[in-house]
C-alpha atoms as a PDB file:
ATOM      1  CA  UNK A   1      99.364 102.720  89.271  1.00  0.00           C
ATOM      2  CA  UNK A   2      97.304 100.222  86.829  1.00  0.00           C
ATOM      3  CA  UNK A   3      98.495  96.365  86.936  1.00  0.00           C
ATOM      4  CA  UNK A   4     100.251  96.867  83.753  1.00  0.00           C
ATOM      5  CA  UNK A   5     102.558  99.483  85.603  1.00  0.00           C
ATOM      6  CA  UNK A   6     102.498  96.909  88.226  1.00  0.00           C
ATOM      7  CA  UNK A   7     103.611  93.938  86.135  1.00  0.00           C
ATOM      8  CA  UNK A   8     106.619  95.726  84.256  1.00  0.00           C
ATOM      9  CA  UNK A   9     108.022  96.825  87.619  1.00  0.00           C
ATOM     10  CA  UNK A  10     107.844  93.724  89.365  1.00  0.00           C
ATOM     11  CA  UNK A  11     109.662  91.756  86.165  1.00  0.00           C
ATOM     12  CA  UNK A  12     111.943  94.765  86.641  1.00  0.00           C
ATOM     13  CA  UNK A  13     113.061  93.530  89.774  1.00  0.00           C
ATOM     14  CA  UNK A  14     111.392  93.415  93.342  1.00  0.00           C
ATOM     15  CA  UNK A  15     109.191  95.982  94.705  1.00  0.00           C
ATOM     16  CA  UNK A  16     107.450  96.631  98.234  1.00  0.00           C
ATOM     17  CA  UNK A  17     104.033  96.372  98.078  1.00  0.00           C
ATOM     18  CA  UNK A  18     101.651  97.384 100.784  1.00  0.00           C
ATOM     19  CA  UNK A  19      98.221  96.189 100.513  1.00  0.00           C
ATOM     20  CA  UNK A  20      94.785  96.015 102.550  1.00  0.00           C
ATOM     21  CA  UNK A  21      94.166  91.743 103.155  1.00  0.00           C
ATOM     22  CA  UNK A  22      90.357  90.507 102.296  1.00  0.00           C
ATOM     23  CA  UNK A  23      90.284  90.573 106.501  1.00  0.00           C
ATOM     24  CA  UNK A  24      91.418  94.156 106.779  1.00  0.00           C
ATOM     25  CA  UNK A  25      94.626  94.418 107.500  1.00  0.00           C
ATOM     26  CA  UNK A  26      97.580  95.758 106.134  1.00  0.00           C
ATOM     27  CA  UNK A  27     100.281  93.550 104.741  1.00  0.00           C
ATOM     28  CA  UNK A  28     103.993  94.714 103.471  1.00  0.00           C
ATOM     29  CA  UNK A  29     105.491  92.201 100.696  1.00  0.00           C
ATOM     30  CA  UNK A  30     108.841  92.186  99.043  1.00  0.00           C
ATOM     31  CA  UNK A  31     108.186  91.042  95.614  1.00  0.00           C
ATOM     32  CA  UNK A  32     108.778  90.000  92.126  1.00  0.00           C
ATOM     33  CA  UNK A  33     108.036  88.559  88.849  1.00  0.00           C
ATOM     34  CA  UNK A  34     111.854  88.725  87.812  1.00  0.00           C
ATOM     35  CA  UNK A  35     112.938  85.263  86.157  1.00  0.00           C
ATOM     36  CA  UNK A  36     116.757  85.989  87.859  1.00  0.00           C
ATOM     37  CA  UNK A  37     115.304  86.022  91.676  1.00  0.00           C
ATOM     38  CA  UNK A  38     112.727  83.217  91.317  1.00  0.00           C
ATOM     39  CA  UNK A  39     113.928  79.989  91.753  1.00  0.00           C
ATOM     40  CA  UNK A  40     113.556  77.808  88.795  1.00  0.00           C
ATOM     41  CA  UNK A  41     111.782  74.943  90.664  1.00  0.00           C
ATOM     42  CA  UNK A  42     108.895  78.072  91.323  1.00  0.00           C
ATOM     43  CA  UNK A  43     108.948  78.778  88.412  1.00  0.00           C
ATOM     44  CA  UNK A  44     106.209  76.448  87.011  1.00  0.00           C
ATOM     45  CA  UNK A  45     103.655  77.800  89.573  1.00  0.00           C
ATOM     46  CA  UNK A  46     100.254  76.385  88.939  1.00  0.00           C
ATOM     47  CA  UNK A  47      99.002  79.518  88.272  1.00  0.00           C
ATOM     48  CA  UNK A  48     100.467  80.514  85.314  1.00  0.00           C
ATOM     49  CA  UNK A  49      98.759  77.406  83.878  1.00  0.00           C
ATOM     50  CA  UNK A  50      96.615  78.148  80.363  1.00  0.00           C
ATOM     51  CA  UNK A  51      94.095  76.639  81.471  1.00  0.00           C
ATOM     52  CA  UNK A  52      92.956  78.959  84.187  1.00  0.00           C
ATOM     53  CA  UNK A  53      91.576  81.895  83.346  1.00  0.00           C
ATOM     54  CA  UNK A  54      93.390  85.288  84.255  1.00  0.00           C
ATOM     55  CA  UNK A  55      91.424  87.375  86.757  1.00  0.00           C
ATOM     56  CA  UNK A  56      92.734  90.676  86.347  1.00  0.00           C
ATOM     57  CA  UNK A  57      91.987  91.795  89.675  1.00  0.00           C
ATOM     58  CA  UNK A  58      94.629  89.593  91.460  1.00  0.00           C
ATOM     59  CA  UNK A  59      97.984  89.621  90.328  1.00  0.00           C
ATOM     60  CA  UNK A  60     100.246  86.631  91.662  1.00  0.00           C
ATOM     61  CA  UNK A  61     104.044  87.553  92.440  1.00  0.00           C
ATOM     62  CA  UNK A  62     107.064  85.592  93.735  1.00  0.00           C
ATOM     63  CA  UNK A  63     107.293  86.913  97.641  1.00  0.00           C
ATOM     64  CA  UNK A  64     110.680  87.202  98.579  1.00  0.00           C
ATOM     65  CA  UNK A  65     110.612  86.965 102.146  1.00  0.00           C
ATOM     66  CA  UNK A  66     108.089  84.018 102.606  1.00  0.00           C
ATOM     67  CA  UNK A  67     110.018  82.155  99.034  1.00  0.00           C
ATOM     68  CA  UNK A  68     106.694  81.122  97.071  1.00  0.00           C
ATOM     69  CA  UNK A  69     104.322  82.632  95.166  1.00  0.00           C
ATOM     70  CA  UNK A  70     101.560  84.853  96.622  1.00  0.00           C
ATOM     71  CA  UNK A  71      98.883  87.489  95.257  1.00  0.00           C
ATOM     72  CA  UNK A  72      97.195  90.572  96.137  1.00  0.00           C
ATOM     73  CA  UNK A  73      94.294  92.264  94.608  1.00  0.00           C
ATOM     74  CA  UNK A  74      95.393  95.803  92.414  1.00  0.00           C
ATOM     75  CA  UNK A  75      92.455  97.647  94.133  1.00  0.00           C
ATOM     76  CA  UNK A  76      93.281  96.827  97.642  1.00  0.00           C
ATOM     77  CA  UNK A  77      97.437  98.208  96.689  1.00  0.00           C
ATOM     78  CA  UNK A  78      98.023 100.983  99.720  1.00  0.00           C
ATOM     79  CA  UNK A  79     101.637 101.948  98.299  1.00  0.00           C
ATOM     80  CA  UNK A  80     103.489 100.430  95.468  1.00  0.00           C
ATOM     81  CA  UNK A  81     107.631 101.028  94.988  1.00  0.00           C
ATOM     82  CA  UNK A  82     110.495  99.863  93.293  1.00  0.00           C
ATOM     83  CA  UNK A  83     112.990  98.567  95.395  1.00  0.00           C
END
């Protein structure tokens, strides 16, 4: 799944994403980028300022169990599903 694929699920609704961290372990996150589940103070997350440039390698999400904004890097996705 590319991070386009990624994206549209995740504004979709949340998703459970299990990923490889930069030390090597696996992490599970509940996730989203849907406007209903994140909070509206969240949403005016510093990264999603213009003028930082988009890497397209990371892709930041709401995480639903911790309540504030994480990211993971596409490459290092394990499994990827739509809650």
């Amino acid at each position: 799944m590319n991070r386009s694929e990624m994206i549209e699920k995740l504004v979709d609704g949340k998703c459970k994403v299990i990923f490889t961290k930069k030390d090597g372990t696996e992490r599970t996150m509940i996730c989203t980028l849907n406007g209903d589940v994140i909070p509206a103070e969240a949403k005016s997350d510093p990264s999603t300022k213009k003028d930082r440039a988009v890497n397209e390698q990371v892709l930041p999400v709401w995480d639903c169990e911790s309540k504030g904004w994480r990211s993971f890097r596409v490459d290092s996705v394990v499994s990827f599903s739509h809650e």
